[in-house]
N, C-alpha and C. Protein backbone atom coordinates (compact mmCIF):
# COMPACT_ATOMS: atom_id res chain seq x y z
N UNK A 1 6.54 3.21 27.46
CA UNK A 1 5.37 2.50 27.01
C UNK A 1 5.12 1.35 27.99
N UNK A 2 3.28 1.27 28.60
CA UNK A 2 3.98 0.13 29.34
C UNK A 2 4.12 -1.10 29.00
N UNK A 3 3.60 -2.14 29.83
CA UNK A 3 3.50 -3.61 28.96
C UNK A 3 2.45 -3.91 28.87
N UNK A 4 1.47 -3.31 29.39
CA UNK A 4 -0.02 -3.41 28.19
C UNK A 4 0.05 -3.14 26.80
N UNK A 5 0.19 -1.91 26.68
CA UNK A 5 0.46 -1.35 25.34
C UNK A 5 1.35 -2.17 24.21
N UNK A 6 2.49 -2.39 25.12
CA UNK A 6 3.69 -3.74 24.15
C UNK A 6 2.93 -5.27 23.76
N UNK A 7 1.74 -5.29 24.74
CA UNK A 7 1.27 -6.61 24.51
C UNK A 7 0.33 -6.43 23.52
N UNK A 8 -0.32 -5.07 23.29
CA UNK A 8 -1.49 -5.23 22.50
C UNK A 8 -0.96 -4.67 21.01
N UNK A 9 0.41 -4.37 20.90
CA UNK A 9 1.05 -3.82 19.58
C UNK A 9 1.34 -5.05 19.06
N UNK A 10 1.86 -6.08 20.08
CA UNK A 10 2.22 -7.28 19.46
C UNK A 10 1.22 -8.38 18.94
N UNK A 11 -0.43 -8.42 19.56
CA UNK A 11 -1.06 -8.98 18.92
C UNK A 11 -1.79 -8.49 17.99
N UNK A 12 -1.19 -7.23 17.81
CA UNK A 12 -1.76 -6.32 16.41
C UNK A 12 -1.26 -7.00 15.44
N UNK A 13 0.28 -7.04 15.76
CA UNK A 13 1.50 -7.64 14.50
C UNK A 13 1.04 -9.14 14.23
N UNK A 14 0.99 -9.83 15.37
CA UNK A 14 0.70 -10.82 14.90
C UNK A 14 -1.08 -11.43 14.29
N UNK A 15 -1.71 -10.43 14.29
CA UNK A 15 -2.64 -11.01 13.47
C UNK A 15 -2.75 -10.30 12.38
N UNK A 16 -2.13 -9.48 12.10
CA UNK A 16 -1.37 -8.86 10.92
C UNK A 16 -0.64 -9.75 9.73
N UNK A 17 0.01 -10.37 10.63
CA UNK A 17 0.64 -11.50 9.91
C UNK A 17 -0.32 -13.03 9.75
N UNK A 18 -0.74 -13.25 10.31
CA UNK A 18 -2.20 -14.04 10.59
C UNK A 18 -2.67 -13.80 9.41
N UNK A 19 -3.53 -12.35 8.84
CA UNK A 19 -4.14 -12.10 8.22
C UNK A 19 -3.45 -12.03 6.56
N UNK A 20 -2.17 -12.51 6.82
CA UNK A 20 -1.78 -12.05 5.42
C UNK A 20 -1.64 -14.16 4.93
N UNK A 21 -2.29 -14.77 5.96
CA UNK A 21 -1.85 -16.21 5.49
C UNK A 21 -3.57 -16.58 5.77
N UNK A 22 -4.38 -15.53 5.50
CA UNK A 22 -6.09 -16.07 5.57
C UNK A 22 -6.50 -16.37 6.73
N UNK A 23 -6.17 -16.40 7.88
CA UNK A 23 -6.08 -16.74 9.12
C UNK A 23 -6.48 -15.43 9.74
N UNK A 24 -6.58 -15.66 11.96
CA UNK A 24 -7.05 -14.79 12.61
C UNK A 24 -6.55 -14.66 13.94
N UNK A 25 -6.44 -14.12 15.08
CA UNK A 25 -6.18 -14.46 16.06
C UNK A 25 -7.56 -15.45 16.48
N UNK A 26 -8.53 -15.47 16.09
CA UNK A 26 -9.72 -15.89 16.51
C UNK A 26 -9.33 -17.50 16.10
N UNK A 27 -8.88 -17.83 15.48
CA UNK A 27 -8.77 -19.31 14.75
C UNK A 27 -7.49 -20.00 15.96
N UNK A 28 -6.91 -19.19 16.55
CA UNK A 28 -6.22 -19.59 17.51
C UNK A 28 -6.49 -19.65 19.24
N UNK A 29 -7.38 -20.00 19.65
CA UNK A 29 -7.78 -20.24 21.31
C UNK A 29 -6.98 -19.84 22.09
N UNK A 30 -5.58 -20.40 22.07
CA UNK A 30 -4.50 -20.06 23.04
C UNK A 30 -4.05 -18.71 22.97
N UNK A 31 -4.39 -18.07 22.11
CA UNK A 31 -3.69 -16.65 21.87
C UNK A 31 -4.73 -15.60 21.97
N UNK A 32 -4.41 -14.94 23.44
CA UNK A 32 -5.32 -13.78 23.30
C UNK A 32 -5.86 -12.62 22.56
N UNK A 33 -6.63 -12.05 22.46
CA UNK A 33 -7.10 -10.91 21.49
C UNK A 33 -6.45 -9.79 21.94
N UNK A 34 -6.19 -8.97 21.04
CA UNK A 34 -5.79 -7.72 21.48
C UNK A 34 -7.08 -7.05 21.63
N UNK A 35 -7.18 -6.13 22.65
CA UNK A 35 -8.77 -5.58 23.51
C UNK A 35 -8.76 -4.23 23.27
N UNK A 36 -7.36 -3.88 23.11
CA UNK A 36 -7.35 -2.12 23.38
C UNK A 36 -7.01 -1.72 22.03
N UNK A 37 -7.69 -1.05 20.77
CA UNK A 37 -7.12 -0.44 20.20
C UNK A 37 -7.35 0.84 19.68
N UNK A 38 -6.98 2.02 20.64
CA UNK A 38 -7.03 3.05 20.41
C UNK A 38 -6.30 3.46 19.30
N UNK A 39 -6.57 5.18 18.97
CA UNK A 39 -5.94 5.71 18.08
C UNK A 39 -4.86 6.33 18.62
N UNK A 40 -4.49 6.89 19.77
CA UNK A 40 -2.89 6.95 20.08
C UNK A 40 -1.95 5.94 20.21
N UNK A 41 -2.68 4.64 20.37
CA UNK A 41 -1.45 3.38 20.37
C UNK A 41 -1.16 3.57 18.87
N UNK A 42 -2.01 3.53 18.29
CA UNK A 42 -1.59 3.75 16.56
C UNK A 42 -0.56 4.50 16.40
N UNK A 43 -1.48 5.69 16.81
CA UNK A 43 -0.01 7.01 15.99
C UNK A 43 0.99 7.23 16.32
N UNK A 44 1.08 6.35 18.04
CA UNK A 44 2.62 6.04 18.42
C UNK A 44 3.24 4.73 17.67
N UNK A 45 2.79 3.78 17.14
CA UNK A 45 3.77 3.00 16.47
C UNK A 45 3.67 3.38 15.13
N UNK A 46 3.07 4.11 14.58
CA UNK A 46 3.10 4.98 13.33
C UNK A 46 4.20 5.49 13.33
N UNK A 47 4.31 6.43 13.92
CA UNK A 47 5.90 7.28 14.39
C UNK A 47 6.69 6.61 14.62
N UNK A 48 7.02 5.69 15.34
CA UNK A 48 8.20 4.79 15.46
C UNK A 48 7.97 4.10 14.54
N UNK A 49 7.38 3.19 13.36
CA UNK A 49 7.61 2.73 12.58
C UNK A 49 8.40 3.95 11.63
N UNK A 50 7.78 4.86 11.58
CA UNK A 50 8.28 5.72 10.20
C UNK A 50 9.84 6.09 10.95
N UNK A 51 10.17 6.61 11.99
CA UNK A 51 11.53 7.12 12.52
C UNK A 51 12.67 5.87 12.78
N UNK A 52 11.94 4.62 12.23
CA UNK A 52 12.96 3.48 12.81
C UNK A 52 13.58 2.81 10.97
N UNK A 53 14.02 3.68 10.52
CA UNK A 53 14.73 3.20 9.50
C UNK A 53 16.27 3.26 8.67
N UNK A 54 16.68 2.69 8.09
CA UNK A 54 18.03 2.12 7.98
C UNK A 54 18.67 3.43 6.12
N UNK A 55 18.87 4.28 6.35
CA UNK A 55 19.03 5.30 5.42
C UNK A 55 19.94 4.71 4.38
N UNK A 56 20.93 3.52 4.95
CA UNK A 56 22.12 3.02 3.84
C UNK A 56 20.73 1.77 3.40
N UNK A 57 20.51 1.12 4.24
CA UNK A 57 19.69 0.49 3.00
C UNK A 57 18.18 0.78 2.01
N UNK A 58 17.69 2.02 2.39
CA UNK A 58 16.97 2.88 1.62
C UNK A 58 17.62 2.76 -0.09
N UNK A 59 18.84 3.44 0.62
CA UNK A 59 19.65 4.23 -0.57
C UNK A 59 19.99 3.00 -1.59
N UNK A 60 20.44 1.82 -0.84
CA UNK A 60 21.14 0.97 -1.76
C UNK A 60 19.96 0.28 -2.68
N UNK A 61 19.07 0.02 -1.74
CA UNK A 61 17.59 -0.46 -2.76
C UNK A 61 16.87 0.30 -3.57
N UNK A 62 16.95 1.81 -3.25
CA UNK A 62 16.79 2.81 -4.82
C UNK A 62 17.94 2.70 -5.64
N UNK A 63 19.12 2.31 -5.39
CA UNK A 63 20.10 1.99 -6.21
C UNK A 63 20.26 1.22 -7.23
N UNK A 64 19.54 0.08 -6.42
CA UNK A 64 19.20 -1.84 -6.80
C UNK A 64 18.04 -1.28 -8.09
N UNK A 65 17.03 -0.82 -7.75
CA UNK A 65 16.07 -0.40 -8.64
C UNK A 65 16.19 0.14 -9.75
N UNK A 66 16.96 1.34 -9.06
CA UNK A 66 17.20 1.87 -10.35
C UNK A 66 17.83 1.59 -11.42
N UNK A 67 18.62 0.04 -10.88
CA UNK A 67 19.81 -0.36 -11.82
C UNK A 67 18.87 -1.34 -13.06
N UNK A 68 17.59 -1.95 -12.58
CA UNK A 68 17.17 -2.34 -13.57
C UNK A 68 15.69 -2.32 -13.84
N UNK A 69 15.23 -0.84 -13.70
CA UNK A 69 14.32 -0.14 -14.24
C UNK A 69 14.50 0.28 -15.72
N UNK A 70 13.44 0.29 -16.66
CA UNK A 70 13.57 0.25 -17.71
C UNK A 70 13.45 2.04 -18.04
N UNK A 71 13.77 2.57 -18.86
CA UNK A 71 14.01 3.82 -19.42
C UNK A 71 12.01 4.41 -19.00
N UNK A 72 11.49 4.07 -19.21
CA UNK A 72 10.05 4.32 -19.10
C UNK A 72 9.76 4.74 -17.89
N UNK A 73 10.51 3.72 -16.87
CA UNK A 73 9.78 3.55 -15.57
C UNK A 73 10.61 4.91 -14.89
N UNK A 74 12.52 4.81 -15.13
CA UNK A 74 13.46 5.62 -14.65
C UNK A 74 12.43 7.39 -14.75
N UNK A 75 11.91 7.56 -16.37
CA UNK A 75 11.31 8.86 -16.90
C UNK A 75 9.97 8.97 -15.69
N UNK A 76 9.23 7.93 -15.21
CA UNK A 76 8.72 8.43 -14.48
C UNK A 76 8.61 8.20 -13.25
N UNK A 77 9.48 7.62 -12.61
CA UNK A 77 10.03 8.34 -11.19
C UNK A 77 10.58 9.44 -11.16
N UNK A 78 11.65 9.92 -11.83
CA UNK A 78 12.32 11.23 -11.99
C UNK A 78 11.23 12.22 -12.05
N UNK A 79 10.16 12.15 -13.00
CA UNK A 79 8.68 12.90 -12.75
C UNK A 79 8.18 12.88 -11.78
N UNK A 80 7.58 11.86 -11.16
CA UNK A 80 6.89 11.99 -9.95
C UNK A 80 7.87 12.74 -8.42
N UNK A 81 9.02 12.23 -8.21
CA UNK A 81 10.08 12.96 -7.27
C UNK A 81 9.81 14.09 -7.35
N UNK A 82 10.06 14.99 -8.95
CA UNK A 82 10.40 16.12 -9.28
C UNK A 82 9.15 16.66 -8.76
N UNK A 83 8.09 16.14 -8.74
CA UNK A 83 6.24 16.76 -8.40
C UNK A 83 6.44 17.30 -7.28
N UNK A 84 6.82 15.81 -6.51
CA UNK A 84 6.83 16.23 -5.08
C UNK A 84 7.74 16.84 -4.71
N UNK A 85 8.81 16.79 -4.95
CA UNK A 85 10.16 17.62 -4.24
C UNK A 85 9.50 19.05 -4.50
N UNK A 86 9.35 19.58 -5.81
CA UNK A 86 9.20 20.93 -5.91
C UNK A 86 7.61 21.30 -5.90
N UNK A 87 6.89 20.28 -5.06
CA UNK A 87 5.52 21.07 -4.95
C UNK A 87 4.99 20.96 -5.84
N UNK A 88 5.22 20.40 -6.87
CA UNK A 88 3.97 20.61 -8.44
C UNK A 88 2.92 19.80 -8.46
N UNK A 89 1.52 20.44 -9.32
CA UNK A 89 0.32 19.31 -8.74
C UNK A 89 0.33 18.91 -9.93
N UNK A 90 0.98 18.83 -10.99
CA UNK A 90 0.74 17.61 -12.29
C UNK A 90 2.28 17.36 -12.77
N UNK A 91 1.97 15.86 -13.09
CA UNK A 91 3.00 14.88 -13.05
C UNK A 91 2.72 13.91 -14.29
N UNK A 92 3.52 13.39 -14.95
CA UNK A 92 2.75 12.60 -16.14
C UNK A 92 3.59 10.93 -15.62
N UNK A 93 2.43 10.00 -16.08
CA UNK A 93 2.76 9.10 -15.99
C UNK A 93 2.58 8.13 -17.06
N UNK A 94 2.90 6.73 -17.39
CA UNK A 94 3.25 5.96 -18.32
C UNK A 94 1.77 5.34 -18.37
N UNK A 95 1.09 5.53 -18.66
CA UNK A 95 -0.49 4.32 -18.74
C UNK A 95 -0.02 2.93 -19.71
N UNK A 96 -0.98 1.69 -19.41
CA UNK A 96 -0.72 0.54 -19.39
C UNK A 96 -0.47 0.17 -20.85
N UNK A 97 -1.35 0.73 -21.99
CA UNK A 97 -1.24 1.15 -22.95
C UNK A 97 -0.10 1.53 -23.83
N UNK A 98 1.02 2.60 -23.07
CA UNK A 98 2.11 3.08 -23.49
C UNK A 98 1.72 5.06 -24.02
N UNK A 99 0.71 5.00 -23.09
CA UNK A 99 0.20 6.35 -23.41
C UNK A 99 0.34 7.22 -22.13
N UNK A 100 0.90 8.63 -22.71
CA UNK A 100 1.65 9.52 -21.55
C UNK A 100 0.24 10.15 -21.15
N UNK A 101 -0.10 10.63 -19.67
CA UNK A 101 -1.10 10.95 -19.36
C UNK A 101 -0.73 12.28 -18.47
N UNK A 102 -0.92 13.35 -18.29
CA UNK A 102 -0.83 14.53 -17.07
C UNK A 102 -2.14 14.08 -15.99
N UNK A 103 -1.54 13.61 -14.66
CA UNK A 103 -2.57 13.23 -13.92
C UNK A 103 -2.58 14.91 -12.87
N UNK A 104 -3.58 15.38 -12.60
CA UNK A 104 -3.48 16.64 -11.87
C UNK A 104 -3.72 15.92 -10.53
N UNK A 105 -2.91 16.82 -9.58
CA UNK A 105 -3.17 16.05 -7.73
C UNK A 105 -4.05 17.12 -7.27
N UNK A 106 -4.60 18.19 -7.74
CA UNK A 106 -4.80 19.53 -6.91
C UNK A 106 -6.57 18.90 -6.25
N UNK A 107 -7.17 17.77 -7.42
CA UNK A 107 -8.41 17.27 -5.97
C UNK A 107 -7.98 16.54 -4.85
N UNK A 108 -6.68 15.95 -4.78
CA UNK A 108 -6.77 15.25 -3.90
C UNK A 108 -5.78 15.87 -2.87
N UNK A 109 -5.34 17.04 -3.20
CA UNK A 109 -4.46 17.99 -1.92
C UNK A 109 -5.40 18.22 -1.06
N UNK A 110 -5.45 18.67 0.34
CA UNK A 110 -5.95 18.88 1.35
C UNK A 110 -6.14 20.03 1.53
C-alpha cells in the first residue's frame, strides 16, 4: 500500500473520530483533507479490518455476555445463531412489549 493511500486511510480515521465528538477535519486548518476516496481504498481496509481480529478475545466477550444476559435475551441469540448457522429465513425475537414475534428475512435476502 503506498503512503498516499496510508495517509488518506488515516484522515478517514481521524475524522471518523472527529465526527463522533460533533466535529470535522474542516474545523481544523492544520490538518489536511483526505482528497482520495475511492471505493477500492474502502474494500481494502474493509478486508483488513474484518481479517485483523483477536479470536481469544471474541470468545471471551461472548463469554462475558453471555454470563449476564438474561434468560430472554440468551433464548434469542441461540435463535438468531441457529437462523444463520443453518440457513433459516425466520427467527423469533423478543419485542419491547414482551411479545414473541417470527420476523421472516426472505425480503431482505439477495
Amino acid at each position: 500500500m503506498s503512503d498516499d493511500k496510508i495517509k488518506q486511510l488515516c484522515l478517514m480515521d481521524i475524522d471518523k473520530i472527529l465526527h463522533s465528538y460533533g466535529k470535522t477535519l474542516k474545523d481544523h486548518p492544520s490538518i489536511p483533507l483526505a482528497t482520495e476516496v475511492n471505493s477500492s481504498l474502502l474494500i481494502e481496509r474493509v478486508i483488513r479490518e474484518e481479517l485483523n481480529f483477536n479470536r481469544y478475545e471474541l470468545k471471551k466477550n461472548a463469554l462475558d455476555m453471555s454470563a449476564i444476559a438474561t434468560l430472554e435475551q440468551k433464548h434469542a441469540f441461540d435463535n438468531i445463531v441457529t437462523a444463520l448457522y443453518c440457513d433459516e429465513r425466520v427467527f423469533s425475537l423478543c419485542m419491547v412489549m414482551g411479545y414473541w414475534k417470527n420476523i421472516s428475512l426472505k425480503p431482505y435476502v439477495c
